[in-house]
C-alpha atoms as a PDB file:
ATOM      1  CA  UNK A   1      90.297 117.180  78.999  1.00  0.00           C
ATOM      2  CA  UNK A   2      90.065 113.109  80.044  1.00  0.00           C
ATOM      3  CA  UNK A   3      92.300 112.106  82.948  1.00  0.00           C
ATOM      4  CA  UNK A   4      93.580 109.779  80.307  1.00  0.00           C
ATOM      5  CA  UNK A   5      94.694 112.490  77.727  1.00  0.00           C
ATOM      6  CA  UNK A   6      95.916 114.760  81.283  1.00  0.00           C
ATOM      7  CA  UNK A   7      98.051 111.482  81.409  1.00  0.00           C
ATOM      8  CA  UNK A   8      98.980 111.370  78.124  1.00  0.00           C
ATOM      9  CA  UNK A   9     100.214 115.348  77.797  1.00  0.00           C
ATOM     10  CA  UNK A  10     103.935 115.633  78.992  1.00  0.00           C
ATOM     11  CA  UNK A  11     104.064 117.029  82.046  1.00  0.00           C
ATOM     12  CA  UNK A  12     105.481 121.206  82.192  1.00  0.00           C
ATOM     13  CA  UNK A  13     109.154 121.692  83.693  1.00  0.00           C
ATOM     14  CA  UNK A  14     109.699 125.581  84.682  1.00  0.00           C
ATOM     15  CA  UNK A  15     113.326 127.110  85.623  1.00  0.00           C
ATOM     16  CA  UNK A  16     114.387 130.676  86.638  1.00  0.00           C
ATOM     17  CA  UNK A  17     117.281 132.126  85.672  1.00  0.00           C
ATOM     18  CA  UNK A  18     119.413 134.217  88.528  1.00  0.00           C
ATOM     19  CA  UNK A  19     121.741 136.962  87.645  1.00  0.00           C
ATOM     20  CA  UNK A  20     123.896 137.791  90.360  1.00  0.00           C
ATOM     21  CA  UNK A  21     126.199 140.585  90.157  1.00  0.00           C
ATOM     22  CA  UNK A  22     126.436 144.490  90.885  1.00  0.00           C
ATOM     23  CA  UNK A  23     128.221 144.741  87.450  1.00  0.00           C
ATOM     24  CA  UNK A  24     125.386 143.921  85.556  1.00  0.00           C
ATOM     25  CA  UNK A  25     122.918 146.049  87.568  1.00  0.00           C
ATOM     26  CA  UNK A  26     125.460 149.315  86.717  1.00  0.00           C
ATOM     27  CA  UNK A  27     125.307 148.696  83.306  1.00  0.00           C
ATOM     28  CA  UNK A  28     128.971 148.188  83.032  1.00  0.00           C
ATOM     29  CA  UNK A  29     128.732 144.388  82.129  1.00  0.00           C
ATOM     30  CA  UNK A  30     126.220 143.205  79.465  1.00  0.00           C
ATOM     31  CA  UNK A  31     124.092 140.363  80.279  1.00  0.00           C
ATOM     32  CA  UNK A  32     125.157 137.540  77.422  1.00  0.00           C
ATOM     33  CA  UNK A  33     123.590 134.708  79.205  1.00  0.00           C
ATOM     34  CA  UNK A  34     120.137 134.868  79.734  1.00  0.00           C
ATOM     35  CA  UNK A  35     119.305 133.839  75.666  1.00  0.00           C
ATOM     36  CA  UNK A  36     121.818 130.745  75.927  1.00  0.00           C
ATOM     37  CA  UNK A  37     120.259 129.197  78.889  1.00  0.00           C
ATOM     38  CA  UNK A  38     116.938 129.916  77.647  1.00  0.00           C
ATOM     39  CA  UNK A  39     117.703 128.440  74.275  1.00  0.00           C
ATOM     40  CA  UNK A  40     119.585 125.609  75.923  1.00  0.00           C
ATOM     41  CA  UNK A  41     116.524 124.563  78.252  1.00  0.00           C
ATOM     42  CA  UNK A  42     113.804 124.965  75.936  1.00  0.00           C
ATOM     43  CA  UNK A  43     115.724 122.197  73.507  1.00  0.00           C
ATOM     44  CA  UNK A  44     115.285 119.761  76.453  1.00  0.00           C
ATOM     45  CA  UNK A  45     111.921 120.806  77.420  1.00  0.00           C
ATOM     46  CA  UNK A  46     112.176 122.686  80.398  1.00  0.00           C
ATOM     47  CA  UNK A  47     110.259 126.570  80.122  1.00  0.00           C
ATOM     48  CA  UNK A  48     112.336 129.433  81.561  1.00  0.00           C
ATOM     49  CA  UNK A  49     109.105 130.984  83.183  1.00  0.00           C
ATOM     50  CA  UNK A  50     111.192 133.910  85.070  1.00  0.00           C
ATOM     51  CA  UNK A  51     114.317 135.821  85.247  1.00  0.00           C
ATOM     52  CA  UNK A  52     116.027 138.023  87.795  1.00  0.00           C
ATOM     53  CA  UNK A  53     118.794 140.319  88.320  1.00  0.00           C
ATOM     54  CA  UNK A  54     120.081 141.033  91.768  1.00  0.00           C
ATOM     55  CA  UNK A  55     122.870 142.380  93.402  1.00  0.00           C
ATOM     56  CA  UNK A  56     126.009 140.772  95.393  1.00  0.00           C
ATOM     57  CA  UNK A  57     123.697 141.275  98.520  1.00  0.00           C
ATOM     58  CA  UNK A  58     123.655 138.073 100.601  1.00  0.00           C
ATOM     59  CA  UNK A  59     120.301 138.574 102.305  1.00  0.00           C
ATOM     60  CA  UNK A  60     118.579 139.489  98.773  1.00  0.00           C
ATOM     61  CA  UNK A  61     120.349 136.256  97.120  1.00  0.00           C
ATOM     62  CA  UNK A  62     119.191 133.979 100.025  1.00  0.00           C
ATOM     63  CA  UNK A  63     115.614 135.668 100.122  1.00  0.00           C
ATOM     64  CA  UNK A  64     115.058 135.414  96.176  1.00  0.00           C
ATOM     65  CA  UNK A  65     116.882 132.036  96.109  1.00  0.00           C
ATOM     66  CA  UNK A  66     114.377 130.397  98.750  1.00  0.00           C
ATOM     67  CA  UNK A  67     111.770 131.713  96.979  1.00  0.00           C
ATOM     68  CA  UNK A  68     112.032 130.625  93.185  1.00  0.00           C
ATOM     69  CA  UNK A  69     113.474 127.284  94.567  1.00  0.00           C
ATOM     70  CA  UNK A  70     110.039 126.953  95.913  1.00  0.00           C
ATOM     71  CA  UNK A  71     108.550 128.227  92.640  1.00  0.00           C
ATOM     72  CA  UNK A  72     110.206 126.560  89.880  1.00  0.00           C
ATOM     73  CA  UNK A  73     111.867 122.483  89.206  1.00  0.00           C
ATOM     74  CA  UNK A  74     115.120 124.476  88.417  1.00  0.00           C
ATOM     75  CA  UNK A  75     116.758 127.274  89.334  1.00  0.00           C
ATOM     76  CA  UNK A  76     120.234 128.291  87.615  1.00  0.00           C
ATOM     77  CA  UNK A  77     122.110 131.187  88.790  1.00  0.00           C
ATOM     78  CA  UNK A  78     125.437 133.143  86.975  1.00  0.00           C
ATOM     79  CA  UNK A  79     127.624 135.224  88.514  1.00  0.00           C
ATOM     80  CA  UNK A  80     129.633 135.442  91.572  1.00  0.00           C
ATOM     81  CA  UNK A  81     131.691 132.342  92.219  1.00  0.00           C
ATOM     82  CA  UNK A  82     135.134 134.425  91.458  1.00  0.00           C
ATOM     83  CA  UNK A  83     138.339 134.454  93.606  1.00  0.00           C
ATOM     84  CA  UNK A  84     137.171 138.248  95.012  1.00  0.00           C
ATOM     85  CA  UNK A  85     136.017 139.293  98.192  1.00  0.00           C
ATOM     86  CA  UNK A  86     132.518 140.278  96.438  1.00  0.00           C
ATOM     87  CA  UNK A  87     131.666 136.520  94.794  1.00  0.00           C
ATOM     88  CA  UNK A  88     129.654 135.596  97.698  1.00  0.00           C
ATOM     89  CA  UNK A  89     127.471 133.953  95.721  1.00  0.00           C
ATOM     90  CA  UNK A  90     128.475 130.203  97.184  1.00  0.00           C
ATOM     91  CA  UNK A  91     128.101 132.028 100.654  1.00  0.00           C
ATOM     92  CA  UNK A  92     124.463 133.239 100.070  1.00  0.00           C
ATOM     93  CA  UNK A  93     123.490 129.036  99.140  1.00  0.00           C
ATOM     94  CA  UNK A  94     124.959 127.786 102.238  1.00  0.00           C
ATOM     95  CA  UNK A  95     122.969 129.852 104.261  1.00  0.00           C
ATOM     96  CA  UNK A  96     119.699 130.194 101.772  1.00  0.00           C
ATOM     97  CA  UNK A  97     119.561 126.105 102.293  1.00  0.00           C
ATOM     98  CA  UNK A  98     120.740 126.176 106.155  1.00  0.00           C
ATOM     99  CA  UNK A  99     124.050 124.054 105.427  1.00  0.00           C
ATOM    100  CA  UNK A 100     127.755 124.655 106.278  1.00  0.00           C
ATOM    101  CA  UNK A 101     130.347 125.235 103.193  1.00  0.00           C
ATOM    102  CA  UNK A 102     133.537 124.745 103.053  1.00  0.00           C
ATOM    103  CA  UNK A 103     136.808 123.074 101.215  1.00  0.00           C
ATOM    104  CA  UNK A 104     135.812 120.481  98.145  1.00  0.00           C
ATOM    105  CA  UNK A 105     138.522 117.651  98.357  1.00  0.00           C
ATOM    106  CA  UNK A 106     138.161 117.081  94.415  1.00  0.00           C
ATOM    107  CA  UNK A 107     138.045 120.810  93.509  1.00  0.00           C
ATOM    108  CA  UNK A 108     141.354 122.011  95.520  1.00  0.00           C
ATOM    109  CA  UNK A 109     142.932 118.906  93.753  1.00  0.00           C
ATOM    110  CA  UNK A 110     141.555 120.257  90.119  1.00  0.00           C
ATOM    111  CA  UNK A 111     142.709 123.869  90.681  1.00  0.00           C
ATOM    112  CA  UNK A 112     145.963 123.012  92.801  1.00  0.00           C
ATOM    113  CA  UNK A 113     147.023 120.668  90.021  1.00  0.00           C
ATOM    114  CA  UNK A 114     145.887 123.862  87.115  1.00  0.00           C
ATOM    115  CA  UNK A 115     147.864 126.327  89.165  1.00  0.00           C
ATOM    116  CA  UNK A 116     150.860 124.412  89.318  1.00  0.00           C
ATOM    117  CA  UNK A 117     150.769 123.957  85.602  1.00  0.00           C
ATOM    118  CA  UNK A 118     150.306 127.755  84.836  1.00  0.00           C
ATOM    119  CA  UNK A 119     152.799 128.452  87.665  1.00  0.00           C
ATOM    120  CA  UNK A 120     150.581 130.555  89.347  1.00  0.00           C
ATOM    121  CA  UNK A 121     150.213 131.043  92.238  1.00  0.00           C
ATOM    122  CA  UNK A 122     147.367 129.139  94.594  1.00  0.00           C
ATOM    123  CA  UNK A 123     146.656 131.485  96.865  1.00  0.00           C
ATOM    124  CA  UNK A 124     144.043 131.989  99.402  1.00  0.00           C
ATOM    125  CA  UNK A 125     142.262 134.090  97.250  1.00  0.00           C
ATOM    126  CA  UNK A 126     141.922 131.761  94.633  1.00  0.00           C
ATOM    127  CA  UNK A 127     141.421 128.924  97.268  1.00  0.00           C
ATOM    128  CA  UNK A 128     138.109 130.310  97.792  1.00  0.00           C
ATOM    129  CA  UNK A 129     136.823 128.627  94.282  1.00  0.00           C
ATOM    130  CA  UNK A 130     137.354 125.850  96.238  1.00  0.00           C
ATOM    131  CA  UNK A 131     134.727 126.682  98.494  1.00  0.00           C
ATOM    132  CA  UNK A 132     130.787 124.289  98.363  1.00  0.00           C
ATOM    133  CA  UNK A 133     128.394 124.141 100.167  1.00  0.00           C
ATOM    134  CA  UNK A 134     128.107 120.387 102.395  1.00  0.00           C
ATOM    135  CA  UNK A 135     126.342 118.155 100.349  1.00  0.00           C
ATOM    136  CA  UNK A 136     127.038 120.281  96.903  1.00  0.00           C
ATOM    137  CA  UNK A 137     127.972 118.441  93.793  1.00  0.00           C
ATOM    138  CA  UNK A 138     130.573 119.931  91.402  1.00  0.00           C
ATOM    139  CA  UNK A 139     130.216 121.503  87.586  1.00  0.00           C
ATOM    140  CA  UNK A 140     132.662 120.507  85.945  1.00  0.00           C
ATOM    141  CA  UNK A 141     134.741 123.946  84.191  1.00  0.00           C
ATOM    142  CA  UNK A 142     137.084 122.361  80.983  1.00  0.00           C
ATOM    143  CA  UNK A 143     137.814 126.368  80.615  1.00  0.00           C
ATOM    144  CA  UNK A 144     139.171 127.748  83.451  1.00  0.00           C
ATOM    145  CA  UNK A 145     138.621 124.947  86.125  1.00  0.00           C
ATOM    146  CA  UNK A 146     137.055 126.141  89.341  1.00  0.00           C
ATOM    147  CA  UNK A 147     133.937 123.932  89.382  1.00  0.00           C
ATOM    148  CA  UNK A 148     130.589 125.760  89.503  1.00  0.00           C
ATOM    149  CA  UNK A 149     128.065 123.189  91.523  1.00  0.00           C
ATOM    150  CA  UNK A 150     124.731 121.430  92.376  1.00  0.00           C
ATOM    151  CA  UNK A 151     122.735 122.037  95.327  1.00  0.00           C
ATOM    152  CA  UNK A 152     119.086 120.335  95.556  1.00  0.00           C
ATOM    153  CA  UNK A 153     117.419 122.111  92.181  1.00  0.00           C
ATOM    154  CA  UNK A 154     119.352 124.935  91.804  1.00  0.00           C
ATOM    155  CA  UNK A 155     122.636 125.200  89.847  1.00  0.00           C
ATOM    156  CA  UNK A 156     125.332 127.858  90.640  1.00  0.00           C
ATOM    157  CA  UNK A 157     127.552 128.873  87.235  1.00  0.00           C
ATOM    158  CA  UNK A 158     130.184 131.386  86.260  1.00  0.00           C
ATOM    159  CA  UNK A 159     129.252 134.320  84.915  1.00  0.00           C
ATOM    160  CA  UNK A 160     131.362 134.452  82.121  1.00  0.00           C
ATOM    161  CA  UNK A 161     129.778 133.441  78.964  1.00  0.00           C
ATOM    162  CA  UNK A 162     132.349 131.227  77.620  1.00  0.00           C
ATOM    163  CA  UNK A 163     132.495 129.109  80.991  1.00  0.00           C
ATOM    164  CA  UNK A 164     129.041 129.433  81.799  1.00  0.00           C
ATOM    165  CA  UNK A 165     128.060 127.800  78.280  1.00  0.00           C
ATOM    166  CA  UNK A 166     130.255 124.261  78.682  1.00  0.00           C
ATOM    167  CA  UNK A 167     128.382 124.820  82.467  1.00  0.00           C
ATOM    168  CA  UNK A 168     125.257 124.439  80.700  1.00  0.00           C
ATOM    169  CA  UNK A 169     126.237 121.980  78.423  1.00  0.00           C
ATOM    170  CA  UNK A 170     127.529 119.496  80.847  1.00  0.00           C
ATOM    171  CA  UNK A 171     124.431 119.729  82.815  1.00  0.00           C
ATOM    172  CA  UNK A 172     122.193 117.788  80.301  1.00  0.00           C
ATOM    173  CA  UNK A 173     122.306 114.786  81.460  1.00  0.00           C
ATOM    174  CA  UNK A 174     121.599 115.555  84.910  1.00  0.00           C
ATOM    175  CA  UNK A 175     118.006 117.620  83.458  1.00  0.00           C
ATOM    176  CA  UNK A 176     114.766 116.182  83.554  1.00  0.00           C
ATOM    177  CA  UNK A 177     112.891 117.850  80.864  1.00  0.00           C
ATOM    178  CA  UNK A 178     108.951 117.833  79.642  1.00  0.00           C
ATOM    179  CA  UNK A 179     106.766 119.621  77.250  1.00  0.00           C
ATOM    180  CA  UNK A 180     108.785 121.237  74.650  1.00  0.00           C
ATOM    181  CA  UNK A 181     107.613 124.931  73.770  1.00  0.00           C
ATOM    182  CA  UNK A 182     106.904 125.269  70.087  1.00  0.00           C
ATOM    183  CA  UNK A 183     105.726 128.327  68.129  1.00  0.00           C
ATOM    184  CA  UNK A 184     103.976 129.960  64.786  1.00  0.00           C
ATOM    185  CA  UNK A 185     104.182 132.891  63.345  1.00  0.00           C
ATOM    186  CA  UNK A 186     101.753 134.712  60.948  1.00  0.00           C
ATOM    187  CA  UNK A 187     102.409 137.708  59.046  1.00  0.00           C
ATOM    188  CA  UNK A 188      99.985 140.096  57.605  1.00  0.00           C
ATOM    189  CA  UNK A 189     100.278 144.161  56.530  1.00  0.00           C
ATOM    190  CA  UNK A 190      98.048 145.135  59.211  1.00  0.00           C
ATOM    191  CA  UNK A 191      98.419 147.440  62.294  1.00  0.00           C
ATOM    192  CA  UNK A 192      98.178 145.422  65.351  1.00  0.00           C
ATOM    193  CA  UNK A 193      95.901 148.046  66.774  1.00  0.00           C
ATOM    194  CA  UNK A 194      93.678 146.517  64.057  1.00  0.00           C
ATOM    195  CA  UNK A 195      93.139 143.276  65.592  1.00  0.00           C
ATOM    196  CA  UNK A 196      94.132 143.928  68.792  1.00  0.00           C
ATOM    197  CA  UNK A 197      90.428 143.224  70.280  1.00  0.00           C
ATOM    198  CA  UNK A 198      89.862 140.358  68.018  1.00  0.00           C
ATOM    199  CA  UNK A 199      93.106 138.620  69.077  1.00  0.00           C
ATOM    200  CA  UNK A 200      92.284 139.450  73.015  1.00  0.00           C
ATOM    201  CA  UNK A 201      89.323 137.634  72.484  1.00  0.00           C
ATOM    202  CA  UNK A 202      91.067 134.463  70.094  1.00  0.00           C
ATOM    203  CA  UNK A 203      93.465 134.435  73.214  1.00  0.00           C
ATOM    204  CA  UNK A 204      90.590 134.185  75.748  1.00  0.00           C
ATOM    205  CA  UNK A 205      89.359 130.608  74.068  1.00  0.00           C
ATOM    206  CA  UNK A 206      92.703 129.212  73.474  1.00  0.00           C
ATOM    207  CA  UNK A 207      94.670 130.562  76.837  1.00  0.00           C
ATOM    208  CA  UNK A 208      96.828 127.620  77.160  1.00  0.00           C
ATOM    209  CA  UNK A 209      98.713 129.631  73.955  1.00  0.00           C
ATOM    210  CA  UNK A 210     100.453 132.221  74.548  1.00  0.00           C
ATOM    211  CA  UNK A 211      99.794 135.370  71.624  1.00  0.00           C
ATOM    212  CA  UNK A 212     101.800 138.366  71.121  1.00  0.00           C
ATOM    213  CA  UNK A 213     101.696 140.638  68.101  1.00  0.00           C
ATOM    214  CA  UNK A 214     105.093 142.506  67.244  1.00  0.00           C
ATOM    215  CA  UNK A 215     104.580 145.065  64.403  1.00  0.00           C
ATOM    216  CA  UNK A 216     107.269 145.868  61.974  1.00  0.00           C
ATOM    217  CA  UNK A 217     108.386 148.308  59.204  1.00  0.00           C
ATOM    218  CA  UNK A 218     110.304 147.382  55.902  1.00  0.00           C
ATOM    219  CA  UNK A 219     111.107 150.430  54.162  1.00  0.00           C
ATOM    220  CA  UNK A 220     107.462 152.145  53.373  1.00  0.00           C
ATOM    221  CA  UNK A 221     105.888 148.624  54.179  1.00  0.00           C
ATOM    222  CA  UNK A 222     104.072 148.061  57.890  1.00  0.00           C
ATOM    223  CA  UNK A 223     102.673 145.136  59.222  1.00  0.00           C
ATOM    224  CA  UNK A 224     102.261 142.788  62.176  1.00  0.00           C
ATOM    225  CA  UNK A 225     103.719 139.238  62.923  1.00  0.00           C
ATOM    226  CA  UNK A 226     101.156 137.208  65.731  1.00  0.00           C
ATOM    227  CA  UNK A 227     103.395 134.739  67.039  1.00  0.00           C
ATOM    228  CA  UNK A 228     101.487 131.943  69.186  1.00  0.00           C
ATOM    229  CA  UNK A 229     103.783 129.938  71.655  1.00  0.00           C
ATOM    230  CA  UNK A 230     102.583 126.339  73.595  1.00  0.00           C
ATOM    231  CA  UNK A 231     103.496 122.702  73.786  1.00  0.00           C
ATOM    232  CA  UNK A 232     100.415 121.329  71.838  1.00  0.00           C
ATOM    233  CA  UNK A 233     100.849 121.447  68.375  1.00  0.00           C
ATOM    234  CA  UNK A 234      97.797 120.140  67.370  1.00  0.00           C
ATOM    235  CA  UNK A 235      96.489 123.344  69.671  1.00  0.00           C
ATOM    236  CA  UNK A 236      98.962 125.816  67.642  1.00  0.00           C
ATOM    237  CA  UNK A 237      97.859 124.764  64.322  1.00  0.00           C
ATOM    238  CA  UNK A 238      94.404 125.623  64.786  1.00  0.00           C
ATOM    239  CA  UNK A 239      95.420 128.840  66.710  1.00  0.00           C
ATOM    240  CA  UNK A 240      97.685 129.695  63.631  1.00  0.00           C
ATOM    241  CA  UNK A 241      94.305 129.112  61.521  1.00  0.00           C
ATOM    242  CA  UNK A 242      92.121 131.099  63.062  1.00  0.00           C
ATOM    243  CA  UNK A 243      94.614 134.009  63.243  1.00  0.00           C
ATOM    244  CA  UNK A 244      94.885 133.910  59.173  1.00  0.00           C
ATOM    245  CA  UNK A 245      91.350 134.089  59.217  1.00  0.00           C
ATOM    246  CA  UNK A 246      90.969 136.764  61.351  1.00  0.00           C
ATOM    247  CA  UNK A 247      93.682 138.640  58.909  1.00  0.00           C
ATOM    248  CA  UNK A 248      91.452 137.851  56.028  1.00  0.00           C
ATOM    249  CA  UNK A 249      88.500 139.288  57.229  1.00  0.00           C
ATOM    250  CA  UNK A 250      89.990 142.658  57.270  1.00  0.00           C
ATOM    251  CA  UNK A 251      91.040 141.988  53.864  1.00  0.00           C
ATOM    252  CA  UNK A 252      94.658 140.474  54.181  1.00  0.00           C
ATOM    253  CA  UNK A 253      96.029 137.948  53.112  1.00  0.00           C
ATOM    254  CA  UNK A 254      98.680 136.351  55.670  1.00  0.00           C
ATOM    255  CA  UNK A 255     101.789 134.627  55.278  1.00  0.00           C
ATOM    256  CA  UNK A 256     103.354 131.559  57.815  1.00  0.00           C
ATOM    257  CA  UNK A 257     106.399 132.794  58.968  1.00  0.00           C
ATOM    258  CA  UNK A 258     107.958 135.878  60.133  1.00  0.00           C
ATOM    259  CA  UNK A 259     108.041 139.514  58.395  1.00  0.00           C
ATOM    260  CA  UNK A 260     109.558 139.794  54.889  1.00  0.00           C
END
């Protein structure tokens, strides 16, 4: 490639995706926002390259923090930012990025004023939602109003899905995005196993494309859908080609799109 088209390419914007919470690791809560992040991102062009579950451990979330911060543009983490003595997830930051935390002016205003209107107590318990790191930046929470918040490039949510999602939403315009991920799909009735060596080598030339094959059974029918995933369409196209030709050697004719 010239340094011109290099130029020309949009540049690639990778996040990781942090799951913080023992709840999830028992299998008594059900991750629900992994797929709306990733969905979210990809629309403004940044690639979810990794994601991680770990546990309400402060020296494993300040480890793996420090280390995909490193790694990726963005990191964006759900999960412990509660009122209970186990959301220590605004604890772990302050120390993973060496800064003090303590009281946000704007965010004991928000939550005293919301506590006063639900006559609620505002305890020291809940007090604690109050709690950034120096030099954090709030999220703003329409939903149930303790702020998640910014810290360098990584992004500290709820873990609820309902909060977590206007989270995500308000953090748009603050996202710097690049090469959007696109996809095609062909479908043939043909057992991966089939072309399995013929598409390792189609994904040795093109390996800028990401290939997987995902078989599938409708009622006595099998077959396999080769779905090819990348930011250059022009690049996709004549991946998506050459796997329909591939499929018509062996005698099949393929279909764009997924299984029937």
């Amino acid at each position: 490639m010239s340094d011109q088209a290099a130029q020309a390419r949009p540049k690639t914007v990778t996040a990781c995706v942090l799951t913080i919470g023992d709840e999830i690791l028992s299998g008594r809560t059900r991750d629900a926002n992994l797929a709306y992040i990733a969905t979210h991102l990809n629309r403004i062009g940044i690639q979810v390259r990794e994601a991680r579950v770990i546990p309400d451990v402060e020296e494993v979330i300040v480890a793996t923090l420090n280390e995909v911060r490193a790694r990726y543009d963005y990191v964006f983490t759900t999960g412990g930012i509660g009122p209970t003595h186990d959301d220590i997830t605004a604890d772990a930051v302050a120390k993973a990025f060496g800064v003090g935390i303590g009281y946000h002016p704007e965010a004991l205003k928000i939550l005293g004023e919301h506590y006063e209107r639900t006559g609620a107590e505002f305890n020291t318990s809940r007090k604690r939602m109050a709690r950034l790191p120096d030099g954090a930046s709030m999220i703003d929470n329409p939903v149930s109003k303790a702020p998640g918040f910014q810290i360098g490039n990584v992004f500290v949510m709820a873990g609820v899905p309902m909060v977590m999602q206007v989270m995500m939403d308000s953090l748009t315009d603050r996202l710097e995005g690049g090469a959007q991920m696109q996809s095609r799909t062909v479908t043939g009735q043909i057992g991966e196993g089939t072309i399995a060596e013929k598409l390792g080598e189609l994904q040795a030339r093109h390996p800028d494309v990401g290939i997987g094959s995902y078989p599938y059974y409708v009622g006595k029918t099998f077959g396999t859908s080769i779905v090819m995933r990348g930011v250059d369409s022009s690049e996709l196209d004549i991946v998506a080609g050459e796997v329909m030709a591939l499929m018509r050697e062996f005698g099949v004719e393929p279909v764009a799109g997924g299984a029937a």
